[in-house]
Protein backbone atom coordinates (compact mmCIF):
# COMPACT_ATOMS: atom_id res chain seq x y z
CA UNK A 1 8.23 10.60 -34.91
CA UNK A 2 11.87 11.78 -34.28
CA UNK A 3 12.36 8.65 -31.86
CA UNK A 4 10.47 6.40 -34.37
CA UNK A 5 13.09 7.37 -37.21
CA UNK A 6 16.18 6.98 -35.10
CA UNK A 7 15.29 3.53 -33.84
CA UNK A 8 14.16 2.51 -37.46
CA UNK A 9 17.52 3.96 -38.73
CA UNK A 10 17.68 3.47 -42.58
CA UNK A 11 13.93 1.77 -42.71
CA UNK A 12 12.37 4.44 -40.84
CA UNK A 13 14.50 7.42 -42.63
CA UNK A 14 14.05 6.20 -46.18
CA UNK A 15 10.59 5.44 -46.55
CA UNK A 16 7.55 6.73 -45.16
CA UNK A 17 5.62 3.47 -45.91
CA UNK A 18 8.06 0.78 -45.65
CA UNK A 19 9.05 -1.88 -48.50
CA UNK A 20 8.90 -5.36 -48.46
CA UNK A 21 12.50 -6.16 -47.64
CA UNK A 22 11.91 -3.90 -44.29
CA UNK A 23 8.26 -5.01 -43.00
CA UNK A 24 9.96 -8.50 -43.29
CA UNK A 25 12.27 -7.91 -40.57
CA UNK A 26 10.56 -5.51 -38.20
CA UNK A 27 9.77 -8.32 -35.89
CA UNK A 28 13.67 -8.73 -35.20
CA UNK A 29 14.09 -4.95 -34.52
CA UNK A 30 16.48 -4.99 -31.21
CA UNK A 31 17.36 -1.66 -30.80
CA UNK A 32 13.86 -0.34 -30.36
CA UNK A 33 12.90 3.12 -29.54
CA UNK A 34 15.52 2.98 -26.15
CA UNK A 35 18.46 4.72 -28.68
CA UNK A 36 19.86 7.78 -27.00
CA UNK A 37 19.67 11.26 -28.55
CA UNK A 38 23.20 12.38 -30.13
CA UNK A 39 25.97 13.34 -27.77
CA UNK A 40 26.58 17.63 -27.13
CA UNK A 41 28.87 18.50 -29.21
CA UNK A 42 30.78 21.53 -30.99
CA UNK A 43 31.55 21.04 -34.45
CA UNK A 44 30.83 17.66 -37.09
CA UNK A 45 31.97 15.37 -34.82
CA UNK A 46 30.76 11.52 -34.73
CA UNK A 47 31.87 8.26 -33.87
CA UNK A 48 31.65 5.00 -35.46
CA UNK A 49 31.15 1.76 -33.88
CA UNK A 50 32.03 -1.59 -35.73
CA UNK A 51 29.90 -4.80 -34.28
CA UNK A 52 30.80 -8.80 -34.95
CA UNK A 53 34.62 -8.48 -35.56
CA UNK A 54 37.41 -8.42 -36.38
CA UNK A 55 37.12 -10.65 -39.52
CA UNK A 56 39.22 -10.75 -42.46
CA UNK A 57 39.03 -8.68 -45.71
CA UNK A 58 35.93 -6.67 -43.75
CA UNK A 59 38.16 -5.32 -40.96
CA UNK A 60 41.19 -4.98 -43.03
CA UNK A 61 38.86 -2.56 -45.64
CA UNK A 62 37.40 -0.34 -42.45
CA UNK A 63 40.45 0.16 -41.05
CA UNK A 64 42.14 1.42 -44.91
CA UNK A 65 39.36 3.54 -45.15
CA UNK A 66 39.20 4.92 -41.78
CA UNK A 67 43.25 5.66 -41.84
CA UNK A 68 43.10 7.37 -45.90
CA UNK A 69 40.47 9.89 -44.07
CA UNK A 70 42.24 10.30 -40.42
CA UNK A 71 39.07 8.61 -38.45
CA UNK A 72 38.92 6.81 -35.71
CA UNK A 73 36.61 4.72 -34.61
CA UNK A 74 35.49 1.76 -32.15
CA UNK A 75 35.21 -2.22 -32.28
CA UNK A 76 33.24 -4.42 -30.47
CA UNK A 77 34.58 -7.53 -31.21
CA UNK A 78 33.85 -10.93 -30.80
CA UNK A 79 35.91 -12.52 -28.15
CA UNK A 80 36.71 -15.73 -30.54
CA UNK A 81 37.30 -13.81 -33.69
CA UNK A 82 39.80 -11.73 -31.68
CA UNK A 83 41.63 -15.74 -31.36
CA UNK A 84 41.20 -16.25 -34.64
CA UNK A 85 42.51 -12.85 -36.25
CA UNK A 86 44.84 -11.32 -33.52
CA UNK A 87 46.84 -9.25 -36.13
CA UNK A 88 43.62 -7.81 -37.02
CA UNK A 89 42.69 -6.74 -33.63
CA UNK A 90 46.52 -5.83 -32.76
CA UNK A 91 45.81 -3.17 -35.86
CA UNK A 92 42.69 -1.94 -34.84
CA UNK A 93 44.40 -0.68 -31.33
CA UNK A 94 48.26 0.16 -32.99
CA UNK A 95 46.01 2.52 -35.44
CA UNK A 96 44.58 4.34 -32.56
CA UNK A 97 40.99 3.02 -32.64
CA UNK A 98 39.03 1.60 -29.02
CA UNK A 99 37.65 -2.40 -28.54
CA UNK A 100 34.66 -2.81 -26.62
CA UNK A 101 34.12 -6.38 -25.46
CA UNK A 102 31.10 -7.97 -27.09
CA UNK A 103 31.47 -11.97 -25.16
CA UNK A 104 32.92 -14.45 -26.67
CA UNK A 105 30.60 -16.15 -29.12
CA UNK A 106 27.68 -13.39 -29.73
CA UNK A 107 25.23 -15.16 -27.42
CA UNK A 108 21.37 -14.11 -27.37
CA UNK A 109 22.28 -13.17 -23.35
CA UNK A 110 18.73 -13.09 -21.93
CA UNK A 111 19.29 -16.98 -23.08
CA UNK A 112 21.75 -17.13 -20.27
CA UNK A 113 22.64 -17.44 -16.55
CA UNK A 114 24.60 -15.04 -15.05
CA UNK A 115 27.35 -17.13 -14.72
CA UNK A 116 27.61 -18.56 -18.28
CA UNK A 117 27.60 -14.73 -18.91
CA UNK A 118 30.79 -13.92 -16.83
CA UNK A 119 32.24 -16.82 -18.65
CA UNK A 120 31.49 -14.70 -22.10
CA UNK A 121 32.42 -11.69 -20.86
CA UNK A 122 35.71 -12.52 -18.84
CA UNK A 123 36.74 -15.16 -21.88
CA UNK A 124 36.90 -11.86 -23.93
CA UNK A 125 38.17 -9.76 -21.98
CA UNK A 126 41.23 -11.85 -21.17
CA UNK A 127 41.88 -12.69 -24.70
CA UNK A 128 41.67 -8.71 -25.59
CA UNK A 129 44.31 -8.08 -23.02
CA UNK A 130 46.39 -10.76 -23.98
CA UNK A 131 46.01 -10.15 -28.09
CA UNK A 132 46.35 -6.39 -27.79
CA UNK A 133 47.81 -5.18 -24.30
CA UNK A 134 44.58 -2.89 -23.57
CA UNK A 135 41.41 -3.11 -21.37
CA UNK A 136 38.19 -2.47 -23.47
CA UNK A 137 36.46 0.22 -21.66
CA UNK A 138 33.08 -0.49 -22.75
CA UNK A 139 30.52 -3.68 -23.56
CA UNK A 140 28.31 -3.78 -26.43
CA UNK A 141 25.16 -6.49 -25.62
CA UNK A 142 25.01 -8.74 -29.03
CA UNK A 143 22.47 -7.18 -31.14
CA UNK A 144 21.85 -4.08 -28.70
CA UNK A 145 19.97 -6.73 -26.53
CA UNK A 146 19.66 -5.98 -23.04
CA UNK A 147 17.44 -6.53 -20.28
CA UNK A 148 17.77 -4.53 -16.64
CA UNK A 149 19.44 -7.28 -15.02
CA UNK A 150 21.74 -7.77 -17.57
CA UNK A 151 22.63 -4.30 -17.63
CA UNK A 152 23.72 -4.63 -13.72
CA UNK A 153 25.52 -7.36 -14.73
CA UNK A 154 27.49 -5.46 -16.92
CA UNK A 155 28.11 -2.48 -14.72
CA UNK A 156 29.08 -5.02 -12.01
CA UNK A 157 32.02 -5.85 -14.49
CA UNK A 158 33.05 -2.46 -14.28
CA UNK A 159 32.22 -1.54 -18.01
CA UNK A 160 30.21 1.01 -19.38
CA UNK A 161 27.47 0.16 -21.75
CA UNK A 162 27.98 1.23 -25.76
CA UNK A 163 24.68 2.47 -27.10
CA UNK A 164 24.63 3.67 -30.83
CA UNK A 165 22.29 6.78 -31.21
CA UNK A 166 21.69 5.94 -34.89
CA UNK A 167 21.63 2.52 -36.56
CA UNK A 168 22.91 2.35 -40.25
CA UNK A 169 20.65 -0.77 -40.62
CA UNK A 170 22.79 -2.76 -42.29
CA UNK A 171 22.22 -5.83 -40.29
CA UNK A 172 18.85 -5.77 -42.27
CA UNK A 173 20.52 -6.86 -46.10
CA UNK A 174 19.21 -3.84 -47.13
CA UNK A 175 19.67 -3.55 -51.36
CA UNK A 176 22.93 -1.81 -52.60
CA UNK A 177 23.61 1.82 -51.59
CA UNK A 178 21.20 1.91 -49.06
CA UNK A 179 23.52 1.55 -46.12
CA UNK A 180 25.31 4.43 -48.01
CA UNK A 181 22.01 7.37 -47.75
CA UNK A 182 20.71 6.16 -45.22
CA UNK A 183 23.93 7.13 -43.11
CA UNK A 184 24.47 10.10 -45.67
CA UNK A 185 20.93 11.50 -44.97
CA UNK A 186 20.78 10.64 -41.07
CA UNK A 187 23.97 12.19 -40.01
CA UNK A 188 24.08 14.48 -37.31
CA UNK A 189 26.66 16.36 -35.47
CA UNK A 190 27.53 13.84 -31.88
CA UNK A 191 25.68 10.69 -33.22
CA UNK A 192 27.51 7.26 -32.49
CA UNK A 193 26.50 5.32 -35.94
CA UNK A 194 25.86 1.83 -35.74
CA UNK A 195 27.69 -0.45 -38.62
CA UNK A 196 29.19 -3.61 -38.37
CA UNK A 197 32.22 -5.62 -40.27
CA UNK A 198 30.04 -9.02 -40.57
CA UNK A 199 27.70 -7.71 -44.00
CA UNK A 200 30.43 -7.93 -46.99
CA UNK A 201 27.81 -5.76 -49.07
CA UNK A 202 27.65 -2.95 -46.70
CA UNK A 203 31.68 -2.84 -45.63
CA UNK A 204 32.35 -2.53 -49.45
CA UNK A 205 30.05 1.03 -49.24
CA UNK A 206 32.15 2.04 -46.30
CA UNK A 207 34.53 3.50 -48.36
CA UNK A 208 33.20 5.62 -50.36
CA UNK A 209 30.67 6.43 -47.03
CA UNK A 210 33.56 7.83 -44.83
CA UNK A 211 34.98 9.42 -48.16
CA UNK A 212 31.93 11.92 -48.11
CA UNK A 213 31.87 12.19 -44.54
CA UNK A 214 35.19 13.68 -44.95
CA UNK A 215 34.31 15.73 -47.44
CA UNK A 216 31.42 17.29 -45.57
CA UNK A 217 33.93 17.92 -43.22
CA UNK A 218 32.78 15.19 -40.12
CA UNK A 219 35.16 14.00 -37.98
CA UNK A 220 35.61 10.70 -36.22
CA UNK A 221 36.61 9.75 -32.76
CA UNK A 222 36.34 6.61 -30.79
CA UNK A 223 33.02 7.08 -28.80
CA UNK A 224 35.40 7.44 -25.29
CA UNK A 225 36.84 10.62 -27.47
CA UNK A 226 33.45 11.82 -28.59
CA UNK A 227 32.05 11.50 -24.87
CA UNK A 228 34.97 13.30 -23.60
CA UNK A 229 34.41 16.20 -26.14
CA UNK A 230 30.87 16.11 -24.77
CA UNK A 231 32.09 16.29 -21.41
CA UNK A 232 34.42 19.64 -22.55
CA UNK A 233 30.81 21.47 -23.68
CA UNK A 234 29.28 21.35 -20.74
């Protein structure tokens, strides 16, 4: 049950039998039941990580909201919405958040050969360096999809592979405030939440979402700060 609910994220957290606007989309559930358990740590500490960006109004709102409450957090963008919104992504990394390199155009990648991948992933990469003056650290697969080979792929890069251990669901159009409790209710000390700048309806909850975070006193890193704070408890 415990994996069930993580993987289902807000579905499987809200509701014991699922609504309509859920059981419609459970065929195009990507994350499955592979999400890790939260990191080891001391104290509310989590980390956010922001999929699809950075895109404007969406970003710009995250990245108030994160700096009124002192969070950091981490952005896999999109290789050619990095070219189309550089001040954006300069922001995200003068403001002391991390990029992760999610390709270039959000590809399904089990749709592609391993060299139209390395054109995704080294398109990206070079425009992140050139936009921004850092090396993303980690890759994010498009929609959490993965398959082994893939995954060598990626390591063969030299990346690490970002894995969210809770997803906010917001991908799903879930109805207003739902995005909000189900992150509310699910939070645990050492998660790495799932969200993502793309949904309009669920960046405009983010505010008042990392307000009460705050308040409950969480705090968050980038997820190479929360793994290193992991790393210190052990």
């Amino acid at each position: 049950m415990r994996k069930i609910a993580r993987s289902l994220g807000l579905c499987g957290i809200l509701f014991l039998q699922l609504p309509s606007w859920c059981l419609a989309q459970q065929d195009s559930l990507v994350i499955g039941e592979d999400l890790p358990s939260p990191l080891p740590v001391s104290g509310k500490k989590i980390a956010i990580v922001f999929d699809d960006g950075p895109l404007p109004g969406n970003t710009s709102t995250i990245l108030d909201s994160l700096k009124k409450n002192g969070m950091k957090a981490t952005f896999s963008v999109v290789g050619k919405n990095v070219q189309a919104n550089p001040d954006l992504a300069r922001r995200i990394v003068a403001e002391g958040h991390e990029l992760a390199n999610q390709t270039w155009s959000h590809p399904d990648l089990s749709t592609l050969s391993r060299e139209q991948f390395l054109v995704e992933v080294h398109q990206t990469e070079e425009m992140i360096y050139v936009t921004t003056g850092v090396h993303a650290r980690y890759f994010r697969p498009p929609d959490g999809k993965m398959t082994p080979e893939i995954g060598e792929w990626i390591k063969s890069e030299g990346y690490q592979i970002l894995m969210p251990t809770f997803d906010s669901g917001d991908w799903r159009s879930p109805p207003s405030g739902m995005v909000s409790k189900a992150i509310l209710d699910g939070v645990t000390p050492g998660a790495i939440i799932l969200a993502h700048d793309s949904f309009p309806k669920s960046v405009a909850e983010m505010p008042g979402i990392l307000d009460e975070l705050s308040k409950r006193g969480y705090q968050s890193f980038t997820v190479s700060e929360l793994k290193w704070e992991a790393v210190a408890q052990n």
